[in-house]
N, C-alpha and C. Protein backbone atom coordinates (compact mmCIF):
# COMPACT_ATOMS: atom_id res chain seq x y z
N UNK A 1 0.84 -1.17 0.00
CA UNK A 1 0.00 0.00 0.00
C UNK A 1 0.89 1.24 0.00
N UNK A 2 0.61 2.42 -1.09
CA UNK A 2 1.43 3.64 -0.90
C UNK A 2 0.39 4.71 -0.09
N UNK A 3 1.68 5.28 0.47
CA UNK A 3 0.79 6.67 1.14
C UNK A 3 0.75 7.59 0.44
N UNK A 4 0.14 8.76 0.45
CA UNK A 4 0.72 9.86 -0.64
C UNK A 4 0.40 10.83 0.88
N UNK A 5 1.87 11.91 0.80
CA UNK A 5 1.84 12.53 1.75
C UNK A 5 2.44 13.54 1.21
N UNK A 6 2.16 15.06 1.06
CA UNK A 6 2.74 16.08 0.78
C UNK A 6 4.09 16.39 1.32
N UNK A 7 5.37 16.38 0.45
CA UNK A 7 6.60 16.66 1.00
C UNK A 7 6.61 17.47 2.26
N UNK A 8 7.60 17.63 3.40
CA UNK A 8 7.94 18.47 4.10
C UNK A 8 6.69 19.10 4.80
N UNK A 9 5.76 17.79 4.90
CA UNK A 9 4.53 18.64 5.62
C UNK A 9 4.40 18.00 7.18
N UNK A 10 3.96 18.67 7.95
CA UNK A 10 3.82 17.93 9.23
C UNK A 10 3.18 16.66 9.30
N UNK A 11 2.24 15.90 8.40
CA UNK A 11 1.92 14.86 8.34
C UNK A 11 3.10 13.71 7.93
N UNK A 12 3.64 14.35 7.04
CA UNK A 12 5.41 13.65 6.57
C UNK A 12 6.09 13.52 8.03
N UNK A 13 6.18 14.59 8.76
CA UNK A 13 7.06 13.99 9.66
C UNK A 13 6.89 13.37 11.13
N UNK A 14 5.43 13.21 10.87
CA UNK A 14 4.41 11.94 11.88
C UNK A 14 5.07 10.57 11.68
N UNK A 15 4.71 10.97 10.13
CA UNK A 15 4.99 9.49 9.26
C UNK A 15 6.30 9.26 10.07
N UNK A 16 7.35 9.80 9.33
CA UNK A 16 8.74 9.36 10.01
C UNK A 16 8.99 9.12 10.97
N UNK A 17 8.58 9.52 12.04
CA UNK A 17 8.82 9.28 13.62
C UNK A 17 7.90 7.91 13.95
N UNK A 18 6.57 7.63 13.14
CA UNK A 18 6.24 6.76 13.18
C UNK A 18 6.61 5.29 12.84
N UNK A 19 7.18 5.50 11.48
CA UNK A 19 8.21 4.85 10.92
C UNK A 19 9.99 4.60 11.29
N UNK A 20 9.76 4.67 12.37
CA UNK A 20 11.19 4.78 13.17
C UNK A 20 12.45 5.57 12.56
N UNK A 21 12.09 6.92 11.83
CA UNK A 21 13.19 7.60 11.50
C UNK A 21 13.27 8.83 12.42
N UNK A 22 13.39 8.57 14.03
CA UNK A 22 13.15 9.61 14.97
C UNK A 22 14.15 11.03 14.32
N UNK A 23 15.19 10.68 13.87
CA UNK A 23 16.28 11.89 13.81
C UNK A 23 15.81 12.37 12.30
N UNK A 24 14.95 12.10 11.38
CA UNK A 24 14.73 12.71 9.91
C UNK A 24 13.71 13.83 10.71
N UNK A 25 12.62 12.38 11.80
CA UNK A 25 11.39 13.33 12.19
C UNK A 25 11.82 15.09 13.06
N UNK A 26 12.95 14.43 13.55
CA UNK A 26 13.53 15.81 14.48
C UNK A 26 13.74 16.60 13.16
N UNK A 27 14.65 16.36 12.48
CA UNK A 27 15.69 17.46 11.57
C UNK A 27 14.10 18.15 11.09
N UNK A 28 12.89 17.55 10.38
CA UNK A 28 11.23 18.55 9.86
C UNK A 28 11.07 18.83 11.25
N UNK A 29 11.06 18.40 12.33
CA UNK A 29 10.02 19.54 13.03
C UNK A 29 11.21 20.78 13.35
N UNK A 30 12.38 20.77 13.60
CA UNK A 30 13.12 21.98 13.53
C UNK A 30 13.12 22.55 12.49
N UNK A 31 12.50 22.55 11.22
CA UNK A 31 12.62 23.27 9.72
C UNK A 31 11.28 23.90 10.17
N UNK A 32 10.01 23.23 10.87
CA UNK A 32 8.92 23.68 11.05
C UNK A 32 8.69 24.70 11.75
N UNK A 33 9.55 24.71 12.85
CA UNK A 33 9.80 25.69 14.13
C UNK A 33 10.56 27.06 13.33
N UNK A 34 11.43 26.64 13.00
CA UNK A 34 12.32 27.28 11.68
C UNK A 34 11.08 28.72 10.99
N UNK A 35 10.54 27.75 10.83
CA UNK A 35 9.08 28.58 9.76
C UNK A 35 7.79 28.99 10.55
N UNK A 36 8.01 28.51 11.84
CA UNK A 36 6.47 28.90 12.29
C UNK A 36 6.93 28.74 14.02
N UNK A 37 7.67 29.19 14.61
CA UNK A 37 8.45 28.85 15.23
C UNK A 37 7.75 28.62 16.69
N UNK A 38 6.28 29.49 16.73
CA UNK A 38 5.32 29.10 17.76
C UNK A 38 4.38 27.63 17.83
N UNK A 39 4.76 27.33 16.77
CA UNK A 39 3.63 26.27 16.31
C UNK A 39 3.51 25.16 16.99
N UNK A 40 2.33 25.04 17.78
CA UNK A 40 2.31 24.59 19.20
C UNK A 40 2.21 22.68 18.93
N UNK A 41 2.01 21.83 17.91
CA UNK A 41 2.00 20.92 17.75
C UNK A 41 3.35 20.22 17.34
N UNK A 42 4.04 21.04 16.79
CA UNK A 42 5.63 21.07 16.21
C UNK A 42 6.25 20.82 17.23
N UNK A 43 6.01 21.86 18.60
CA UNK A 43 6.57 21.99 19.71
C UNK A 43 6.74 20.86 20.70
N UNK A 44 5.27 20.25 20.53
CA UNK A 44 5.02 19.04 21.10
C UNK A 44 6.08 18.03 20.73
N UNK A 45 5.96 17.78 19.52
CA UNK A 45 6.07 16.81 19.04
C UNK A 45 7.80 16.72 19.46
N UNK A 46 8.40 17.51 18.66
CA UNK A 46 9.56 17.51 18.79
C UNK A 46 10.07 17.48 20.48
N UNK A 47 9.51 17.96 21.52
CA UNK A 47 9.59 17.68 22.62
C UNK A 47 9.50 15.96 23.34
N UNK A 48 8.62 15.36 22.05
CA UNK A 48 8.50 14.03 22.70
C UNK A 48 9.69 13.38 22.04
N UNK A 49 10.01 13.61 20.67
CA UNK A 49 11.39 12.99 20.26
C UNK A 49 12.79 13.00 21.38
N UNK A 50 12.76 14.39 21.31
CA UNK A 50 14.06 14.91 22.73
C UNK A 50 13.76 13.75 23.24
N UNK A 51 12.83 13.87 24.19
CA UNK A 51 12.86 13.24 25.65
C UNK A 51 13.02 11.73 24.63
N UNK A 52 12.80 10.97 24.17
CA UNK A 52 13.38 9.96 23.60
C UNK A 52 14.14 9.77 23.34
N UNK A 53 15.34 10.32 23.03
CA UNK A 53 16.66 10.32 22.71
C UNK A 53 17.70 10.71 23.88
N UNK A 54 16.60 11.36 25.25
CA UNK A 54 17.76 11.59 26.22
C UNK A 54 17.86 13.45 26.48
N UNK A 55 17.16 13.95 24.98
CA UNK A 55 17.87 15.54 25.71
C UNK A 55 16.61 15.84 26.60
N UNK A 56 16.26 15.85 27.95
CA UNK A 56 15.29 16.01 28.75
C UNK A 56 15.15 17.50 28.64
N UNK A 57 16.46 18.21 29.22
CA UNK A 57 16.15 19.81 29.37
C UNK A 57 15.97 20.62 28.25
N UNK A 58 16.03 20.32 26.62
CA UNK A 58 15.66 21.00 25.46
C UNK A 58 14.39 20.55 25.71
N UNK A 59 13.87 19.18 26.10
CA UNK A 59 12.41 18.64 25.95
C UNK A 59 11.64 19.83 26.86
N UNK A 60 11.86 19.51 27.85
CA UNK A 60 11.52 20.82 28.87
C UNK A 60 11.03 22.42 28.04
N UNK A 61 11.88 22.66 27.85
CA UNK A 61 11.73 24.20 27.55
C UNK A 61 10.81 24.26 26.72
N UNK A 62 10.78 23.28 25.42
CA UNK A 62 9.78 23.18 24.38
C UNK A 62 8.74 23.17 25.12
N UNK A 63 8.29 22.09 25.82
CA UNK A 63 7.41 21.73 26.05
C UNK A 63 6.86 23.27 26.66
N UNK A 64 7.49 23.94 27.89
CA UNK A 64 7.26 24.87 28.40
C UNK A 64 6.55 26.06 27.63
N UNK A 65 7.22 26.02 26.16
CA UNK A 65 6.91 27.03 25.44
C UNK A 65 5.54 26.68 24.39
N UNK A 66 5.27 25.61 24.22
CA UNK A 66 4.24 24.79 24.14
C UNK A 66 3.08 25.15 25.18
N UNK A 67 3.16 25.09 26.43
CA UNK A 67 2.15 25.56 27.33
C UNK A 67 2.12 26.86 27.13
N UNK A 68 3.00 27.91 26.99
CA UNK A 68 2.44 29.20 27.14
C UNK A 68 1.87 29.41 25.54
N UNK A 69 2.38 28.65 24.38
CA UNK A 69 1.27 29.04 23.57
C UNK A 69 -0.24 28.74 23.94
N UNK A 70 -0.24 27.75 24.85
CA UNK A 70 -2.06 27.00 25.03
C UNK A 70 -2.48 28.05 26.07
N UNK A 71 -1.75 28.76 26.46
CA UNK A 71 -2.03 29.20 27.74
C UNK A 71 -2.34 28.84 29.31
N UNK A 72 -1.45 27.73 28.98
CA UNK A 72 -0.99 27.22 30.03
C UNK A 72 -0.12 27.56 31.21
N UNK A 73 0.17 27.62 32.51
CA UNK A 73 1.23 27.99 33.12
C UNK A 73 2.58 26.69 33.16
């Protein structure tokens, strides 16, 4: 079965992280942040990669900055 997924789109880099390419999925959501740099699902996401790989305190901050987009404390 093929997928068809628009290049370089946040659904592409679901895929990848889903597909066990955690470090392709990191390198799009930092191009995403890159481009939209509040973008509170990007933020997430890439926060859950970190903490998978070990960087806890980059995970942190994202995440942090993630809540104050939701308006979160």
């Amino acid at each position: 079965m093929k997928m068809r997924v628009a290049s370089g789109g946040r659904e592409e880099t679901e895929l990848k992280a889903a597909l066990g390419r955690p470090a392709d999925a990191q390198r799009c959501f930092e191009r995403s942040l890159y481009l939209e740099p509040g973008h509170r699902g990007s933020l997430e996401h890439l926060a859950l990669l970190l903490e998978a790989s070990g960087d806890v305190q980059r995970a942190r901050r994202l995440r942090a900055r993630a809540n104050r987009k939701a308006g979160r404390p």
